[in-house]
C-alpha atoms as a PDB file:
ATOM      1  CA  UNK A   1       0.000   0.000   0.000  1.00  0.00           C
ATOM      2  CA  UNK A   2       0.973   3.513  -0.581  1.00  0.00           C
ATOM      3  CA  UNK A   3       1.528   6.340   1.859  1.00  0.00           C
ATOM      4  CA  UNK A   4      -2.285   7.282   1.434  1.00  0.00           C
ATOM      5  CA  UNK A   5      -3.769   4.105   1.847  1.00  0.00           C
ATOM      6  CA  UNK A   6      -4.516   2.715  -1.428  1.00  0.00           C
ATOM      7  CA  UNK A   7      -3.142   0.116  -3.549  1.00  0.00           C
ATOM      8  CA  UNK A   8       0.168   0.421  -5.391  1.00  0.00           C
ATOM      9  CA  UNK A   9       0.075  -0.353  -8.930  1.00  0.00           C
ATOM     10  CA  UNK A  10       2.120  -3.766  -9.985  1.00  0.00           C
ATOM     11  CA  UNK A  11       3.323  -3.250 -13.531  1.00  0.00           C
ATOM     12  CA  UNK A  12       4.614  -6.906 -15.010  1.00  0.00           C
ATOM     13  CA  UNK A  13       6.554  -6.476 -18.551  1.00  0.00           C
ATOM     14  CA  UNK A  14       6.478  -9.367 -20.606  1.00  0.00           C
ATOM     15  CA  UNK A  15       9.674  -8.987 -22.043  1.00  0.00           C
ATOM     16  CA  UNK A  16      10.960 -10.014 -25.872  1.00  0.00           C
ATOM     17  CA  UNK A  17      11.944  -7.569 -28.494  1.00  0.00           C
ATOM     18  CA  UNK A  18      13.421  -4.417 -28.959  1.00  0.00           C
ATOM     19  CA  UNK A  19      15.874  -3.200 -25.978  1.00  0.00           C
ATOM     20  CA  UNK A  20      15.603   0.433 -26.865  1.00  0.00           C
ATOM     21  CA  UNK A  21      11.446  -0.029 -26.921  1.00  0.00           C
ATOM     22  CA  UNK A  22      11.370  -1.338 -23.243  1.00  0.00           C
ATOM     23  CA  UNK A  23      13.896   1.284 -22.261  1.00  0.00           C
ATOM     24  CA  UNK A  24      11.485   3.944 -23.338  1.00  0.00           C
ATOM     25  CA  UNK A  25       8.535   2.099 -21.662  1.00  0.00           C
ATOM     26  CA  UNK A  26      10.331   2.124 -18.679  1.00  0.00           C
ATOM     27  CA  UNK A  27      11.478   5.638 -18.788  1.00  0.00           C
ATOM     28  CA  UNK A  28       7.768   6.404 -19.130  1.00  0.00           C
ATOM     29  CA  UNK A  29       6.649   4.506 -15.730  1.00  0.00           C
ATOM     30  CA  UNK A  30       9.763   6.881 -14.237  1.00  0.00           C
ATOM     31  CA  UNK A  31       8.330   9.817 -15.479  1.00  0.00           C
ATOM     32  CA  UNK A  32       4.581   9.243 -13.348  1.00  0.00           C
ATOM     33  CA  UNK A  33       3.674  11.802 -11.851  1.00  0.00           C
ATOM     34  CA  UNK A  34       2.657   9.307  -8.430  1.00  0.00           C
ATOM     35  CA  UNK A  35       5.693   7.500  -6.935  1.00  0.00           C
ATOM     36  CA  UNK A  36       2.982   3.925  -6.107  1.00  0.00           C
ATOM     37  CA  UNK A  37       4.247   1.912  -8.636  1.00  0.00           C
ATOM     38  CA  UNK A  38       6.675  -0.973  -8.990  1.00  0.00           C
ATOM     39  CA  UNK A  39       7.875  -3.018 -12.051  1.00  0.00           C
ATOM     40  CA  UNK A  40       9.291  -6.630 -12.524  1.00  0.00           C
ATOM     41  CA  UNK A  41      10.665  -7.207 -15.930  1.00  0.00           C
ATOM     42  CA  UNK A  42      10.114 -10.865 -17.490  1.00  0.00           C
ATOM     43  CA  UNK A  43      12.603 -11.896 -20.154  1.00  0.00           C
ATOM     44  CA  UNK A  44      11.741 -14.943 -22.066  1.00  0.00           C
ATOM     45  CA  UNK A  45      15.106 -15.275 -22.864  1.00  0.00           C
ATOM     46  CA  UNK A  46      15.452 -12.622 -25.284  1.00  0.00           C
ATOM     47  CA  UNK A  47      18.883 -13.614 -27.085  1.00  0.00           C
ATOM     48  CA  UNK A  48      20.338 -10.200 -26.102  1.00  0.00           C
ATOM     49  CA  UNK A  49      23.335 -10.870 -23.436  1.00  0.00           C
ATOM     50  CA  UNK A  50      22.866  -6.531 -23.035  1.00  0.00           C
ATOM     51  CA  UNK A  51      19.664  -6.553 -21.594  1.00  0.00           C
ATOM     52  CA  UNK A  52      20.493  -8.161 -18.469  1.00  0.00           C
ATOM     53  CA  UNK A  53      23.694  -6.528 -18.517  1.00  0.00           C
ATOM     54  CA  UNK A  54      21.789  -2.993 -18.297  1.00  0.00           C
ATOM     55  CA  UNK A  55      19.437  -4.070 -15.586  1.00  0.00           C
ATOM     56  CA  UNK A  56      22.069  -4.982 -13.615  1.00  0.00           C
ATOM     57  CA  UNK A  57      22.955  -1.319 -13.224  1.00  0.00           C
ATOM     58  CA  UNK A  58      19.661  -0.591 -12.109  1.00  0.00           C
ATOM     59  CA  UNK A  59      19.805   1.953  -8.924  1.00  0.00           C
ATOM     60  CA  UNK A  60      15.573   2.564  -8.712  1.00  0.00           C
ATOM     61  CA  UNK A  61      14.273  -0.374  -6.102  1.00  0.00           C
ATOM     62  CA  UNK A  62      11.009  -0.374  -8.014  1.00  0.00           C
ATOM     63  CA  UNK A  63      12.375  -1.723 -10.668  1.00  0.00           C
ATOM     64  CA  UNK A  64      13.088  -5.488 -10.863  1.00  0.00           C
ATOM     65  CA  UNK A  65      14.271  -7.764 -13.478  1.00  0.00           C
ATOM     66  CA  UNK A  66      14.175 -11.592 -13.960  1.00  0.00           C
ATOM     67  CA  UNK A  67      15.010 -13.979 -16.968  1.00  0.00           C
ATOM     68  CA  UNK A  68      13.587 -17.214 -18.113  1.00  0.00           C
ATOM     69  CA  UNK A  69      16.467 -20.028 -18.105  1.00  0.00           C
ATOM     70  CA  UNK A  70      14.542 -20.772 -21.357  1.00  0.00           C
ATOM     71  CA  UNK A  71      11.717 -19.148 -24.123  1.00  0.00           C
ATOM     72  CA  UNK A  72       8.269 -20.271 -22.687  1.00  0.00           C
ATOM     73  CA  UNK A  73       6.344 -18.349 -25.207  1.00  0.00           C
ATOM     74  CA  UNK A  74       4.008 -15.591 -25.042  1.00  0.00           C
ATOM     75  CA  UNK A  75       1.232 -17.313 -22.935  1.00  0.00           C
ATOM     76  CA  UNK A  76       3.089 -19.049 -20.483  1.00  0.00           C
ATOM     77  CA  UNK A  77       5.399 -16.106 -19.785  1.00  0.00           C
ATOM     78  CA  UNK A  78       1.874 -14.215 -19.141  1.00  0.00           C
ATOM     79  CA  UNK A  79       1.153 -17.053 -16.539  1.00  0.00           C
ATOM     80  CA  UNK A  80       4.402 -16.164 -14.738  1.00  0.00           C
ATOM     81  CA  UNK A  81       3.577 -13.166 -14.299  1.00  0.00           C
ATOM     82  CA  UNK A  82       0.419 -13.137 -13.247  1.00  0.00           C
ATOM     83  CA  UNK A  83       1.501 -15.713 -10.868  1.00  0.00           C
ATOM     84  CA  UNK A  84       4.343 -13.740  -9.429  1.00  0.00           C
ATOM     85  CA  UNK A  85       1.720 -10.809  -9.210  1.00  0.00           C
ATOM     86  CA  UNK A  86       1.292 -10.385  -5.461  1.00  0.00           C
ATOM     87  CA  UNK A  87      -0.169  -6.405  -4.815  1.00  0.00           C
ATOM     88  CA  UNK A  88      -4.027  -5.272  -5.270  1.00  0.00           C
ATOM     89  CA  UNK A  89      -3.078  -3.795  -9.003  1.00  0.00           C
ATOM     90  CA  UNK A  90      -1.516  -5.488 -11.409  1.00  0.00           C
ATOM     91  CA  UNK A  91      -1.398  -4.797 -15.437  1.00  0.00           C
ATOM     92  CA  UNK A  92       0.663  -6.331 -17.497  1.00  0.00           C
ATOM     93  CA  UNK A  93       2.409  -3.887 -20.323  1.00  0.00           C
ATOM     94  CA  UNK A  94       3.665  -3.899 -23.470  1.00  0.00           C
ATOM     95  CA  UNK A  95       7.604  -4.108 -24.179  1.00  0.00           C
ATOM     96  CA  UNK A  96       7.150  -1.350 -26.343  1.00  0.00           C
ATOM     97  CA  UNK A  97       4.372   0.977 -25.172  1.00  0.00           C
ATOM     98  CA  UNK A  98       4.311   3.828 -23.378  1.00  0.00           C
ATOM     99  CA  UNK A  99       2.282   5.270 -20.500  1.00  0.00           C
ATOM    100  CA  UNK A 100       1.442   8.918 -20.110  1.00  0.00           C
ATOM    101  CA  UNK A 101       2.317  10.372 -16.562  1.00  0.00           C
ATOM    102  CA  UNK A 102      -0.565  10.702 -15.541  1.00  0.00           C
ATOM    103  CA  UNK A 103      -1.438   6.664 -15.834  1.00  0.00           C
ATOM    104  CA  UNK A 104      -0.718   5.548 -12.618  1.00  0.00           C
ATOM    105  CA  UNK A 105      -2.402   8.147 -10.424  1.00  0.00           C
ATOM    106  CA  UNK A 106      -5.615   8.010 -12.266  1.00  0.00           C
ATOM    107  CA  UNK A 107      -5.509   4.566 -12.432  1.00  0.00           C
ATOM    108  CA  UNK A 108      -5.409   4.504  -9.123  1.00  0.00           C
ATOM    109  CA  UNK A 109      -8.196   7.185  -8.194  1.00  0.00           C
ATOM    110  CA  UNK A 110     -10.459   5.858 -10.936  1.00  0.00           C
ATOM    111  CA  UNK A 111     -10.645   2.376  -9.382  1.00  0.00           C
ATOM    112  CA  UNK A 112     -10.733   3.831  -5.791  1.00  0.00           C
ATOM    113  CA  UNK A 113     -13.882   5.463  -6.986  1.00  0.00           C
ATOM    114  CA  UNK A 114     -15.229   2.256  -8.418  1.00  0.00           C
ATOM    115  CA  UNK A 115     -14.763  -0.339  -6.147  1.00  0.00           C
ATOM    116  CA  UNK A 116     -16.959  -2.864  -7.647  1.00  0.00           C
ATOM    117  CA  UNK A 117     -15.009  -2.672 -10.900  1.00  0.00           C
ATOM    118  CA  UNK A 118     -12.102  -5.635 -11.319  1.00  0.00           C
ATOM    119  CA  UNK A 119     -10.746  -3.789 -14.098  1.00  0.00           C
ATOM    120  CA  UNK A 120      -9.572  -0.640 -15.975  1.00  0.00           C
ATOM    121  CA  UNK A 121      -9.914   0.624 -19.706  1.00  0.00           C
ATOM    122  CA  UNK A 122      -8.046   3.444 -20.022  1.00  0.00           C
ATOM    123  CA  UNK A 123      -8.020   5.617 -22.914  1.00  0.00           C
ATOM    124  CA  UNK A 124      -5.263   5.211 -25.509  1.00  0.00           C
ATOM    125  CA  UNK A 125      -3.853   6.773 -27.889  1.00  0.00           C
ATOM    126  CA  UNK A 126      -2.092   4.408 -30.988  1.00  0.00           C
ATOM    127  CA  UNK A 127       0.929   5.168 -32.297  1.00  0.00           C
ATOM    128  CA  UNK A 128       3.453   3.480 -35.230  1.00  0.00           C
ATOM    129  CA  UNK A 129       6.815   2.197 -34.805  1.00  0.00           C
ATOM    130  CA  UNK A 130       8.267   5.788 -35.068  1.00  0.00           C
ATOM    131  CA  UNK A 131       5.919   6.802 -31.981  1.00  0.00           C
ATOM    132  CA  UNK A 132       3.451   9.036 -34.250  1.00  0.00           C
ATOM    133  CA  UNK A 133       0.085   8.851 -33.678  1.00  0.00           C
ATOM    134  CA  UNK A 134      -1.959   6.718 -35.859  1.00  0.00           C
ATOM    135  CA  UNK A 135      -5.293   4.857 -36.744  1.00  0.00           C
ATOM    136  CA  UNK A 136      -5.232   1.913 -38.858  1.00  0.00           C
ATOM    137  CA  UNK A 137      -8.303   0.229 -40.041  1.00  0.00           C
ATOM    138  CA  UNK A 138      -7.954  -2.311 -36.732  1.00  0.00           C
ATOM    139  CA  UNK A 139      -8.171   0.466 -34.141  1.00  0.00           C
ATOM    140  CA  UNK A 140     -10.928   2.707 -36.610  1.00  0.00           C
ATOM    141  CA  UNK A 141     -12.688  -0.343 -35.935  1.00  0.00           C
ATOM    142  CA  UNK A 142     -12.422  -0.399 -32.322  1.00  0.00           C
ATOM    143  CA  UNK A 143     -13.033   2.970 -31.919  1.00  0.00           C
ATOM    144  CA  UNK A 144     -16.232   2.272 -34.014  1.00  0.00           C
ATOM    145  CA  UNK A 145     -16.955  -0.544 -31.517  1.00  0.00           C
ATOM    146  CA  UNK A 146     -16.393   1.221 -28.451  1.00  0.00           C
ATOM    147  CA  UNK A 147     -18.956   2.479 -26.228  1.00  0.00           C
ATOM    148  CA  UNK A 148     -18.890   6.496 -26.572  1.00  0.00           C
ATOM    149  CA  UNK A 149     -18.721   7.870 -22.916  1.00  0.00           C
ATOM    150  CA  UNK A 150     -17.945  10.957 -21.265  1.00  0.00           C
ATOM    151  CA  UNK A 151     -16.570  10.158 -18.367  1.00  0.00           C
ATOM    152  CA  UNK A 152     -15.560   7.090 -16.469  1.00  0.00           C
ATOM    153  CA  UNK A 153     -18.563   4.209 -16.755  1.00  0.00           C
ATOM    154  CA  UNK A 154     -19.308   1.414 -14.748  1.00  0.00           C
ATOM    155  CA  UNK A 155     -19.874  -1.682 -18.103  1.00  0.00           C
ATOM    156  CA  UNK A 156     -20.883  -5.157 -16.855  1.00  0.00           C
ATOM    157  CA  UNK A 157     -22.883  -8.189 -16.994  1.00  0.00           C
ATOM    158  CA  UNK A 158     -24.191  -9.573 -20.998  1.00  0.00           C
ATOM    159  CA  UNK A 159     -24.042  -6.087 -22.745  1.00  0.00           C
ATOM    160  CA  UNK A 160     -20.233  -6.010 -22.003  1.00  0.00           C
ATOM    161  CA  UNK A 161     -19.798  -9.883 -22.966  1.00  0.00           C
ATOM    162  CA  UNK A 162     -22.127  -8.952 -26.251  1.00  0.00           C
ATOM    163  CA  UNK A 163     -20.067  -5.665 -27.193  1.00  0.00           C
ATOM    164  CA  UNK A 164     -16.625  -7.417 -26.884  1.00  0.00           C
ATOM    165  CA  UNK A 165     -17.767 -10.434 -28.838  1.00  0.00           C
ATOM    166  CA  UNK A 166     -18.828  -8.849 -31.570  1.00  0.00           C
ATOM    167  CA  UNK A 167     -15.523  -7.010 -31.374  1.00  0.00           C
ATOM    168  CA  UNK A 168     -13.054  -6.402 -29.349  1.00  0.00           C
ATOM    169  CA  UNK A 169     -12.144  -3.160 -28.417  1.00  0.00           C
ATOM    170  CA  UNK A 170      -9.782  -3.029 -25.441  1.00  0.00           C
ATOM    171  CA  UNK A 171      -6.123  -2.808 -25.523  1.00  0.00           C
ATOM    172  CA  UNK A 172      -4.804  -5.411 -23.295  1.00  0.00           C
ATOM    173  CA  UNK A 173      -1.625  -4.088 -22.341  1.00  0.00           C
ATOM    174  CA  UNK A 174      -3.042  -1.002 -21.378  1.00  0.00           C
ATOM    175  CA  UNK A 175      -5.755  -2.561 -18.971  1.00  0.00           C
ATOM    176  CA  UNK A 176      -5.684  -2.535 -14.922  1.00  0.00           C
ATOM    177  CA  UNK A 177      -7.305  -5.396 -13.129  1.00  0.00           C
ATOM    178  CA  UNK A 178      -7.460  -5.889  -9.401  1.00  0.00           C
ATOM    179  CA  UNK A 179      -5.105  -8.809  -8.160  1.00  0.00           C
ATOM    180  CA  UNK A 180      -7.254 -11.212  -6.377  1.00  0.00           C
ATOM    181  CA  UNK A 181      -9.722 -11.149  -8.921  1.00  0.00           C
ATOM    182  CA  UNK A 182      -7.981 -11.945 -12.380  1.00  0.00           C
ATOM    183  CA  UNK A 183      -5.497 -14.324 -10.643  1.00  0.00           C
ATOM    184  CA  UNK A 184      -9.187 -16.634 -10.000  1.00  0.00           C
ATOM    185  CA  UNK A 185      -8.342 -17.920 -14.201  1.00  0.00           C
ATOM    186  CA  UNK A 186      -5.414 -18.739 -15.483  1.00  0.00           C
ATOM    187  CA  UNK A 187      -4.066 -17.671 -19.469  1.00  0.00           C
ATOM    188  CA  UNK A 188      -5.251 -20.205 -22.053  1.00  0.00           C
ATOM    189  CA  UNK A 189      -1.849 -21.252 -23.192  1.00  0.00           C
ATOM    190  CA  UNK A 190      -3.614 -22.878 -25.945  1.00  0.00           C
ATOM    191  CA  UNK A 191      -4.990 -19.262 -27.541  1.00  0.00           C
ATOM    192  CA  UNK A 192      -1.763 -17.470 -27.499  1.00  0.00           C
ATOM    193  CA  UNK A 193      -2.985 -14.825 -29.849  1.00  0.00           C
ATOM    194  CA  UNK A 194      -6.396 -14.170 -28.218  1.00  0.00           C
ATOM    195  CA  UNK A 195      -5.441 -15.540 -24.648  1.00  0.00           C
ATOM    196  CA  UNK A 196      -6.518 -11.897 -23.644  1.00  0.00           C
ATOM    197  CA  UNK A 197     -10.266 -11.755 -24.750  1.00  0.00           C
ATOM    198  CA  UNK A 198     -10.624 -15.464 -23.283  1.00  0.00           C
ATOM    199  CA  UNK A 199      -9.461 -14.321 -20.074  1.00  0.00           C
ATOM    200  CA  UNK A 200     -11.303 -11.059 -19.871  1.00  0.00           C
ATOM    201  CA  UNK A 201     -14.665 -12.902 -20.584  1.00  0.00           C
ATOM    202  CA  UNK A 202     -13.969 -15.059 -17.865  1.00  0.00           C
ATOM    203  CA  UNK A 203     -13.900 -13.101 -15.716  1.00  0.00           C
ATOM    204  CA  UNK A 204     -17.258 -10.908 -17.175  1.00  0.00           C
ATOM    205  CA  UNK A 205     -18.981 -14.094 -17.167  1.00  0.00           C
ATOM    206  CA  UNK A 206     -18.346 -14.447 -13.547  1.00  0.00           C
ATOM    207  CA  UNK A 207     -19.657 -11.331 -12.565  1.00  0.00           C
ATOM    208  CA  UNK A 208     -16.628  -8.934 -12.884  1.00  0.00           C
ATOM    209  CA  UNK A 209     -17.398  -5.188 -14.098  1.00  0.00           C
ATOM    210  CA  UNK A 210     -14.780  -2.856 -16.033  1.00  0.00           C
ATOM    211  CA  UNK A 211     -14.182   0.789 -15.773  1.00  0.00           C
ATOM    212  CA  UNK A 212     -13.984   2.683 -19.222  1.00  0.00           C
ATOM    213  CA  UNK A 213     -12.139   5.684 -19.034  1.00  0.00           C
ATOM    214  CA  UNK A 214     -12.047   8.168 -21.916  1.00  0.00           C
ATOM    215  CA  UNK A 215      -9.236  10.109 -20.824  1.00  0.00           C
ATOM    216  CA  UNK A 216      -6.171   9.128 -23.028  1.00  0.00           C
ATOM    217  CA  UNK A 217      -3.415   8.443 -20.526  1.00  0.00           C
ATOM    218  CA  UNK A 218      -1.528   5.267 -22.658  1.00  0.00           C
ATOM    219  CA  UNK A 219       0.370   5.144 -25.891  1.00  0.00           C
ATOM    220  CA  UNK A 220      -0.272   1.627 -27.835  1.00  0.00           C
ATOM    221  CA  UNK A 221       2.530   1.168 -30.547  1.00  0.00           C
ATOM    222  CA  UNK A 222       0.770  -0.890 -33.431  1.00  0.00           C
ATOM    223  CA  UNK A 223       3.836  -1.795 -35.776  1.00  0.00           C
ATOM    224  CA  UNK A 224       3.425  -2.609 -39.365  1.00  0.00           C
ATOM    225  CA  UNK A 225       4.359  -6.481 -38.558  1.00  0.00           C
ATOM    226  CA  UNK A 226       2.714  -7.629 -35.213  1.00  0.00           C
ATOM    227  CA  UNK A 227       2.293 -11.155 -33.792  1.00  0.00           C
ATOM    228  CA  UNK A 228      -1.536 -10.951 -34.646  1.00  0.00           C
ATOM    229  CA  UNK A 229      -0.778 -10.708 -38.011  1.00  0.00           C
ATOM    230  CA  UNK A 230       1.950 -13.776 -37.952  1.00  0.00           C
ATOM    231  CA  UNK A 231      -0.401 -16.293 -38.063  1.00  0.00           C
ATOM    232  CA  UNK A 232      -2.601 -15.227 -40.529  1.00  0.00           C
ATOM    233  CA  UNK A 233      -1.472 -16.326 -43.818  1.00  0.00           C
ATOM    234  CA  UNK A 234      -0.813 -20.379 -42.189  1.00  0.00           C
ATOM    235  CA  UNK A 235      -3.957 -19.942 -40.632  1.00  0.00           C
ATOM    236  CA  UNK A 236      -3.144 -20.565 -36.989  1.00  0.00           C
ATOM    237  CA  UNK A 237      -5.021 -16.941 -36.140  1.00  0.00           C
ATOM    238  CA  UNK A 238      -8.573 -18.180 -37.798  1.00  0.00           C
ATOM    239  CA  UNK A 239      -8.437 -21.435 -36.168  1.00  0.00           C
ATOM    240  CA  UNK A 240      -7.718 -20.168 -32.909  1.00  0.00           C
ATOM    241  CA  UNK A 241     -10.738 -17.418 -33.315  1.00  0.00           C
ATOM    242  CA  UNK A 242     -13.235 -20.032 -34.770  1.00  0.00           C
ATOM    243  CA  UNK A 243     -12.864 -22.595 -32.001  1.00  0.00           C
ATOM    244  CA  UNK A 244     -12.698 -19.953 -29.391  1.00  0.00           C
ATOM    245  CA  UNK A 245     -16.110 -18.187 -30.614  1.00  0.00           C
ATOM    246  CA  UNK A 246     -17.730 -21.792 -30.211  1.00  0.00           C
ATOM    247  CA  UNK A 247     -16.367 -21.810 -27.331  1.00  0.00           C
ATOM    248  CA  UNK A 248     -17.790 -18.398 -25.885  1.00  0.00           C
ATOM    249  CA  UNK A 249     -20.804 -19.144 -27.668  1.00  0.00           C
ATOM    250  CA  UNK A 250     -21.374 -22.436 -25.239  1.00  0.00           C
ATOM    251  CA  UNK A 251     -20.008 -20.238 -22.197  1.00  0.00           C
ATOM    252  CA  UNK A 252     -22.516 -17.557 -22.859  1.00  0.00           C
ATOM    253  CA  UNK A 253     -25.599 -20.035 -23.104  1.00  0.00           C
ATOM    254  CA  UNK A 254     -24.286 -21.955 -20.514  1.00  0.00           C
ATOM    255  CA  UNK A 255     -25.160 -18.415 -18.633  1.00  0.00           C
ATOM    256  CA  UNK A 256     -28.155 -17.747 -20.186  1.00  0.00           C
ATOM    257  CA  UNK A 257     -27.022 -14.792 -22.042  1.00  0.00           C
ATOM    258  CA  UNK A 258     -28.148 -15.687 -25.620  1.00  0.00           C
ATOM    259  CA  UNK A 259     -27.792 -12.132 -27.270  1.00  0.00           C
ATOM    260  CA  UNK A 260     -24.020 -12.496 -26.238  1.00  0.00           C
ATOM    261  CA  UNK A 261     -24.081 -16.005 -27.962  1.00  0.00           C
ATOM    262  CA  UNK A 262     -25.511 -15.029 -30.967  1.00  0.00           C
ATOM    263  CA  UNK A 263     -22.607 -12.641 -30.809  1.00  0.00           C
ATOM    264  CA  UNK A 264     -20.224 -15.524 -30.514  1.00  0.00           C
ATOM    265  CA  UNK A 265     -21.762 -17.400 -33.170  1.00  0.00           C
ATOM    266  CA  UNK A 266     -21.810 -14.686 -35.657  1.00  0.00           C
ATOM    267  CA  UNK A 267     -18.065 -13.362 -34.811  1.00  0.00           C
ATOM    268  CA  UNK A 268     -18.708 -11.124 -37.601  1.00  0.00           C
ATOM    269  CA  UNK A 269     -15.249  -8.747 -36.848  1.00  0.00           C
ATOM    270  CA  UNK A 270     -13.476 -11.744 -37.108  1.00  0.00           C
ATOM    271  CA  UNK A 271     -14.417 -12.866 -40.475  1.00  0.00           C
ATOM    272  CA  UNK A 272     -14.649  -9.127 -41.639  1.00  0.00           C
ATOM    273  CA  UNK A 273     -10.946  -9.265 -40.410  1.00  0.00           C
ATOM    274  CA  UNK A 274     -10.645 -12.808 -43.117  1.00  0.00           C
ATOM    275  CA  UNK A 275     -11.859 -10.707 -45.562  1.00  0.00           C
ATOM    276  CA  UNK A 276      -9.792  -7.929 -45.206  1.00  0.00           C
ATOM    277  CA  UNK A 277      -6.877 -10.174 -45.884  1.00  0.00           C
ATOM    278  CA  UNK A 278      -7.836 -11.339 -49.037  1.00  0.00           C
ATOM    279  CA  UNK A 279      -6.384  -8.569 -51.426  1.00  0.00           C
ATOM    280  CA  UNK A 280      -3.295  -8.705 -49.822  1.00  0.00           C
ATOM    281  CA  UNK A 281      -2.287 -12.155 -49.961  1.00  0.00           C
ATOM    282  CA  UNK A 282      -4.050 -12.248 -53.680  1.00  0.00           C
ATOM    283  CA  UNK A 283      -1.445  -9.071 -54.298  1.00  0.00           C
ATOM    284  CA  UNK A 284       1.565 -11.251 -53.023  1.00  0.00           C
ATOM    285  CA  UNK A 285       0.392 -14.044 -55.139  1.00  0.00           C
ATOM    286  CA  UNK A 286      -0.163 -16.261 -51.557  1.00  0.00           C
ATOM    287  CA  UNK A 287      -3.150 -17.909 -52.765  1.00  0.00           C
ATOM    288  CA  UNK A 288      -3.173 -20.269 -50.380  1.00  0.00           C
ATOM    289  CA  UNK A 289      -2.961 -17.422 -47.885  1.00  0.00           C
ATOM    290  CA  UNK A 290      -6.238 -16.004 -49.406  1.00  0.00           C
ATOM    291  CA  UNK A 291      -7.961 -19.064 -49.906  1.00  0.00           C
ATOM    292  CA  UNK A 292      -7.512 -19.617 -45.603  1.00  0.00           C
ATOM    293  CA  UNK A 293      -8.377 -15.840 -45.436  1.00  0.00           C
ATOM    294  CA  UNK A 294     -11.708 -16.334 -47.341  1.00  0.00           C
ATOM    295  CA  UNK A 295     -12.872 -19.816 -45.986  1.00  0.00           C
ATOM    296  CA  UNK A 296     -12.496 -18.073 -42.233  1.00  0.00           C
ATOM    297  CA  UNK A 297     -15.032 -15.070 -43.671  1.00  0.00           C
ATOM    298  CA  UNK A 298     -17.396 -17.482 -44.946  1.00  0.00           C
ATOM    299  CA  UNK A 299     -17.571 -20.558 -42.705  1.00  0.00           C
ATOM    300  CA  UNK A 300     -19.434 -21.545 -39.990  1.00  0.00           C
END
């Protein structure tokens, strides 16, 4: 707990990529304006001798840094951290984003003033690998999706499970959650792309509320080649989505939510997202690329 009484905020990194990216995200967690925050950096053995090398000249306390012996991947290096998570606040940021400094004390306030809520959408701003601000058709879309408030809102219950399964709209790295609460499910270390949205409707299925904030206090860095997009021309992406939504869909029944299952069943942002990859494998002559791209748009 801070000096006031309220929760500090537990910021894990989920560390492989760029050094000079996390050095900037970490420069931005320095540069909050509230002291209540602490950071353990997770390197899944990021072939970079340098990076421990710099962290072992790390003076702030706050700051910790541990590395895998070996790669576990992106899911189970999630898992680590959110089993090493161990304050009331935890989020778990991106390598390579960057938080405004005002994140941590509104964080903070915000869910002080919302104690029913197990979790925090900020707003965010997206930027490209050069840090400029951008919107590409992925985040138009969320934006689209979004609910439009004007202040922070209390979202819950089947209108929050319907929104987010017809397409999701939250920026993961970016999100708060309260400790005790999102360590009750573990990361599905079989949906490494989408682990995220599985996890998060857990928990709205059992009952959990989130916070949506409007005020921009995070920076999102959407590069031109991201992991989402890795698996899209072998397919692995589509799969993943199509047996999660059946998935969801049976969760949401099993609830008794069936507007948020027909959401699950349609998935329609997912196989708008198929489409969208169509002319652009058909423009690098991957025609087996497309032909993945357009069976995910059009089947069940």
């Amino acid at each position: 707990m801070s000096a006031d009484g309220t929760p500090v905020l537990e910021i894990f990194v989920p560390y492989w990529g760029d050094p000079g990216l996390l050095y900037d995200a970490l420069d931005s967690v320095r540069a909050q304006t509230s002291p209540d925050w602490s950071v353990i950096v997770v390197d899944d053995a990021y072939p970079d001798p340098s990076v421990a090398a710099h962290f072992a000249q790390e003076q702030d306390p706050r700051i910790r840094y541990l590395r895998n012996e070996t790669n576990l991947g992106i899911a189970a290096n999630f898992q680590k951290c959110l089993d090493l998570a161990s304050g009331d606040l935890v989020m778990f940021l991106g390598c390579d984003d960057l938080l405004e400094p005002t994140f941590v004390a509104r964080a903070r306030a915000t869910l002080a003033s919302y104690p029913d809520a197990s979790m925090l959408q900020p707003g965010v701003q997206v930027i490209d690998d050069d840090g400029r601000p951008c919107e590409p058709l992925a985040d138009r879309v969320k934006r689209w999706l979004r609910p439009k408030v004007d202040g922070p809102t209390l979202l819950g219950g089947e209108a929050l499970a319907r929104n987010l399964l017809h397409g999701n709209w939250l920026y993961w790295p970016s999100l708060v959650f309260r400790t005790e609460q999102v360590q009750r499910y573990p990361f599905r270390q079989d949906l490494p792309i989408i682990l995220d949205l599985a996890l998060i409707l857990d928990l709205i299925a059992d009952g959990a509320q989130l916070v949506l904030d409007p005020e921009v206090t995070f920076k999102y860095r959407r590069h031109t080649a991201s992991l989402s997009g890795v698996g899209l021309l072998d397919g692995s992406r589509f799969d993943d989505d199509r047996r999660y939504f059946l998935e969801a869909e049976q969760q949401m029944r099993a609830r008794r939510w069936s507007k948020a299952a027909r959401a699950a069943r349609s998935r329609w942002t997912s196989r708008m997202h198929g489409m969208s990859m169509v002319p652009g494998a058909l423009k690098a002559r991957d025609f087996a690329g497309a032909r993945v791209a357009l069976r995910h748009a059009v089947r069940r």
